[in-house]
N, C-alpha and C. Protein backbone atom coordinates (compact mmCIF):
# COMPACT_ATOMS: atom_id res chain seq x y z
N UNK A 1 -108.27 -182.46 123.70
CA UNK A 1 -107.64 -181.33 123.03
C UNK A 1 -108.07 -181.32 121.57
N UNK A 2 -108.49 -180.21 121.14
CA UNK A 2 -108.94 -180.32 119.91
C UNK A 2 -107.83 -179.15 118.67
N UNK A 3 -107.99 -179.69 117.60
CA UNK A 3 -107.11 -179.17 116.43
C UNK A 3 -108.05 -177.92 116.01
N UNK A 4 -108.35 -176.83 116.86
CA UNK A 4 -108.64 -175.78 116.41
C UNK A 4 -107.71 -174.27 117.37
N UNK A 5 -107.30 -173.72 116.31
CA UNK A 5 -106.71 -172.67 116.91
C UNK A 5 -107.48 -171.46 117.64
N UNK A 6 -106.96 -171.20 118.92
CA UNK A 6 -107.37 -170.47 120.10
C UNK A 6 -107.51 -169.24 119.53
N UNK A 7 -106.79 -168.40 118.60
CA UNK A 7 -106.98 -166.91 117.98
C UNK A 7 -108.15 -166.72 117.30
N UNK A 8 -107.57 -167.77 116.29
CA UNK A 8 -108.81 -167.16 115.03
C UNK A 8 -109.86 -168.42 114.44
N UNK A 9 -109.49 -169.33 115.90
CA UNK A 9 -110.46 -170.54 115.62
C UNK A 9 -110.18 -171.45 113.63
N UNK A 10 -109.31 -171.22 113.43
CA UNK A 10 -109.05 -172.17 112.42
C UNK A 10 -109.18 -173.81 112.70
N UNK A 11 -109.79 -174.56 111.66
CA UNK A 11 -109.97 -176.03 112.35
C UNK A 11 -109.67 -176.81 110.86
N UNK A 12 -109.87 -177.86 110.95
CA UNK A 12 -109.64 -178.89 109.81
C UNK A 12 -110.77 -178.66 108.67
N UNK A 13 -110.40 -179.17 107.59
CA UNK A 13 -111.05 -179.04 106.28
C UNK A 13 -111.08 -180.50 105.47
N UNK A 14 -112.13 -180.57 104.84
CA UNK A 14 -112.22 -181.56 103.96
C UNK A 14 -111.77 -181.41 102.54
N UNK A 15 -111.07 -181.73 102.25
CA UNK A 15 -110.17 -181.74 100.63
C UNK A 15 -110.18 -182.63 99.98
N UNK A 16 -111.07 -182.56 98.67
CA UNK A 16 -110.63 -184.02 97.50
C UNK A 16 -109.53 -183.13 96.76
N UNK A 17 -108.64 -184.29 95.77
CA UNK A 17 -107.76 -184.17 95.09
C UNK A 17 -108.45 -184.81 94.06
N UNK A 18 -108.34 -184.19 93.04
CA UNK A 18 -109.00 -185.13 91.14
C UNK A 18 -107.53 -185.13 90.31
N UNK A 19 -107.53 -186.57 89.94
CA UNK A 19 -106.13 -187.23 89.01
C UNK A 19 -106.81 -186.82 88.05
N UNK A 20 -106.16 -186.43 87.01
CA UNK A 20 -107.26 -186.56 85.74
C UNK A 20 -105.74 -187.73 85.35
N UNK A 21 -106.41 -188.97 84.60
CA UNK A 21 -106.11 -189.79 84.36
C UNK A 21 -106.85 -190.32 82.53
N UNK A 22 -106.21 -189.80 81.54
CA UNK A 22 -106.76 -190.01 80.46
C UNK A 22 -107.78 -189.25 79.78
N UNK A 23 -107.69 -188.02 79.92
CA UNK A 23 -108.70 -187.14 79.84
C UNK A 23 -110.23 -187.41 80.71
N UNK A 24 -109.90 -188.18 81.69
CA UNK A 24 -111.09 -188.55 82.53
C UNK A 24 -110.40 -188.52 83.79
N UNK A 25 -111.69 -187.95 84.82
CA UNK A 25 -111.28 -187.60 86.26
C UNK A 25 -111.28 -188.38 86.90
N UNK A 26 -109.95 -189.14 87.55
CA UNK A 26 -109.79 -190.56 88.44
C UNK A 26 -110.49 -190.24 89.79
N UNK A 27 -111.95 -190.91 90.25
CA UNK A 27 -112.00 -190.84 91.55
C UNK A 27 -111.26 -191.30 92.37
N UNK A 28 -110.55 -190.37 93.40
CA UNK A 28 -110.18 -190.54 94.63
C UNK A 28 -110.93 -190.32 96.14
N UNK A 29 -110.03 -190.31 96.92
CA UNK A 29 -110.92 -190.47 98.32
C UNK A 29 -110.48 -188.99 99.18
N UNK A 30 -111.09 -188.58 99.87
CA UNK A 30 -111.19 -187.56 100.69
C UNK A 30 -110.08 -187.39 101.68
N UNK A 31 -109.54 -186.42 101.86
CA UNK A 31 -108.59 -186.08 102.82
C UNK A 31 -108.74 -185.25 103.71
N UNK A 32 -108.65 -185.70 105.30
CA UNK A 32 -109.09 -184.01 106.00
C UNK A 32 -107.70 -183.51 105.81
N UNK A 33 -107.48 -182.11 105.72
CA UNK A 33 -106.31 -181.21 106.34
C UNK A 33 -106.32 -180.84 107.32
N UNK A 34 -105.58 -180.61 108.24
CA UNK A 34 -105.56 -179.96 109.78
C UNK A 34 -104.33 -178.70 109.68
N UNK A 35 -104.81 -177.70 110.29
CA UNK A 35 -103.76 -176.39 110.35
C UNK A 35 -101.99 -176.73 110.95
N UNK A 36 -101.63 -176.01 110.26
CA UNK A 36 -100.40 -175.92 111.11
C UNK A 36 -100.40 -175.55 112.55
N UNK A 37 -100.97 -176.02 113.60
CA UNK A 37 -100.64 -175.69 115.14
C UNK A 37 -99.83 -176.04 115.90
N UNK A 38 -99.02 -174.75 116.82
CA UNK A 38 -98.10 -174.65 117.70
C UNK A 38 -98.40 -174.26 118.82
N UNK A 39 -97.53 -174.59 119.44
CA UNK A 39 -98.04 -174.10 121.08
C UNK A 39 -97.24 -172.67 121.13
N UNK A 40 -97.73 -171.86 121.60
CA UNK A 40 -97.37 -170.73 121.57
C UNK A 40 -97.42 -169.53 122.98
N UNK A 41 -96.53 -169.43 123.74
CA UNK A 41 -96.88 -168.78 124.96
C UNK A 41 -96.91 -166.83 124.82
N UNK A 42 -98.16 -167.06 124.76
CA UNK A 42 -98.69 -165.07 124.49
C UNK A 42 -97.76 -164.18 125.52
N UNK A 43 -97.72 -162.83 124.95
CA UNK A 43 -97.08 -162.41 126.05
C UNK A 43 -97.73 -161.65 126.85
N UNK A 44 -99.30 -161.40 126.35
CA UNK A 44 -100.20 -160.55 127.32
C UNK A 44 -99.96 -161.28 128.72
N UNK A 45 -100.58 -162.99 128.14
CA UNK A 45 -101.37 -163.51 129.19
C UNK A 45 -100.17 -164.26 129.89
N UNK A 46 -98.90 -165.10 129.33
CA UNK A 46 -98.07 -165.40 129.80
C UNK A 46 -98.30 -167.34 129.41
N UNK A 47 -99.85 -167.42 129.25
CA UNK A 47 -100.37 -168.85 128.92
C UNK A 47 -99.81 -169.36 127.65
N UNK A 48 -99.62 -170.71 127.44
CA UNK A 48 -99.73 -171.67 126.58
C UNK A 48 -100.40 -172.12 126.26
N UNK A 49 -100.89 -171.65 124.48
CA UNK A 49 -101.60 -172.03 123.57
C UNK A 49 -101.70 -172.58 122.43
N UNK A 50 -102.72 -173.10 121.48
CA UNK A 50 -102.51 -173.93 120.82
C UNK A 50 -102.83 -172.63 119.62
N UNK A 51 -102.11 -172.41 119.05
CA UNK A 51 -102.33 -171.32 118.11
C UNK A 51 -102.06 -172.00 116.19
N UNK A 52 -102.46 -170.48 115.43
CA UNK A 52 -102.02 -171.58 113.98
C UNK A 52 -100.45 -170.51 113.87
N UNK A 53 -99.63 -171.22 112.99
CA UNK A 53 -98.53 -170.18 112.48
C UNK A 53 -98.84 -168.96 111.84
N UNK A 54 -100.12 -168.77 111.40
CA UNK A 54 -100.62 -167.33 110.84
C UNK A 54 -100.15 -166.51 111.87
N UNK A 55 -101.46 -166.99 112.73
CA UNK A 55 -101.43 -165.86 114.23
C UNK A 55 -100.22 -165.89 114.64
N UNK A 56 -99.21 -166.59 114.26
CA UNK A 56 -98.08 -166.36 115.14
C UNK A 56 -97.63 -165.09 115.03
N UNK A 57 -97.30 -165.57 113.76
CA UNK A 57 -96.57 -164.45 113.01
C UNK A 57 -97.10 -162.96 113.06
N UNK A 58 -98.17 -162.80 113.07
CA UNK A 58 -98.87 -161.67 113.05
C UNK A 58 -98.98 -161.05 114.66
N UNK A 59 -98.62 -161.94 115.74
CA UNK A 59 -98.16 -161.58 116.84
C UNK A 59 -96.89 -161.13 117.05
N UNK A 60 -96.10 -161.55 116.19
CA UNK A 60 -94.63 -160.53 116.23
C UNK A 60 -94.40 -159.53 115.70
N UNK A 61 -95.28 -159.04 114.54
CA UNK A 61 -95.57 -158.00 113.97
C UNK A 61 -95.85 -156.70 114.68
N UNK A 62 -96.57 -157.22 115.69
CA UNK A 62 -97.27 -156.43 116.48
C UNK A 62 -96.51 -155.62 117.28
């Protein structure tokens, strides 16, 4: 199972964070982020999916 959302294909990201620590930029280490994903049962299809909370929301809109 993978951490990418079924709608709009959103997936993880690589993120540094910079301390500035003394008027100089403290190296730190890399962080992935991963989306907010929920399982979410559509109402076209009736299936359970791994969706992000964007698309959710924008499915109730609808």
């Amino acid at each position: 199972m993978e951490k990418v959302c079924t709608i709009c294909g959103k997936h993880s990201a690589m993120g540094v964070t910079l301390v500035k620590l003394r008027g100089k930029y403290n190296p730190t280490s890399k962080v992935r982020k991963y989306p907010n994903l929920q399982w979410f049962k559509s109402p076209s299809t009736g299936k359970r999916t791994l969706a992000c909370a964007k698309c959710i929301k924008r499915s109730h809109k609808i």
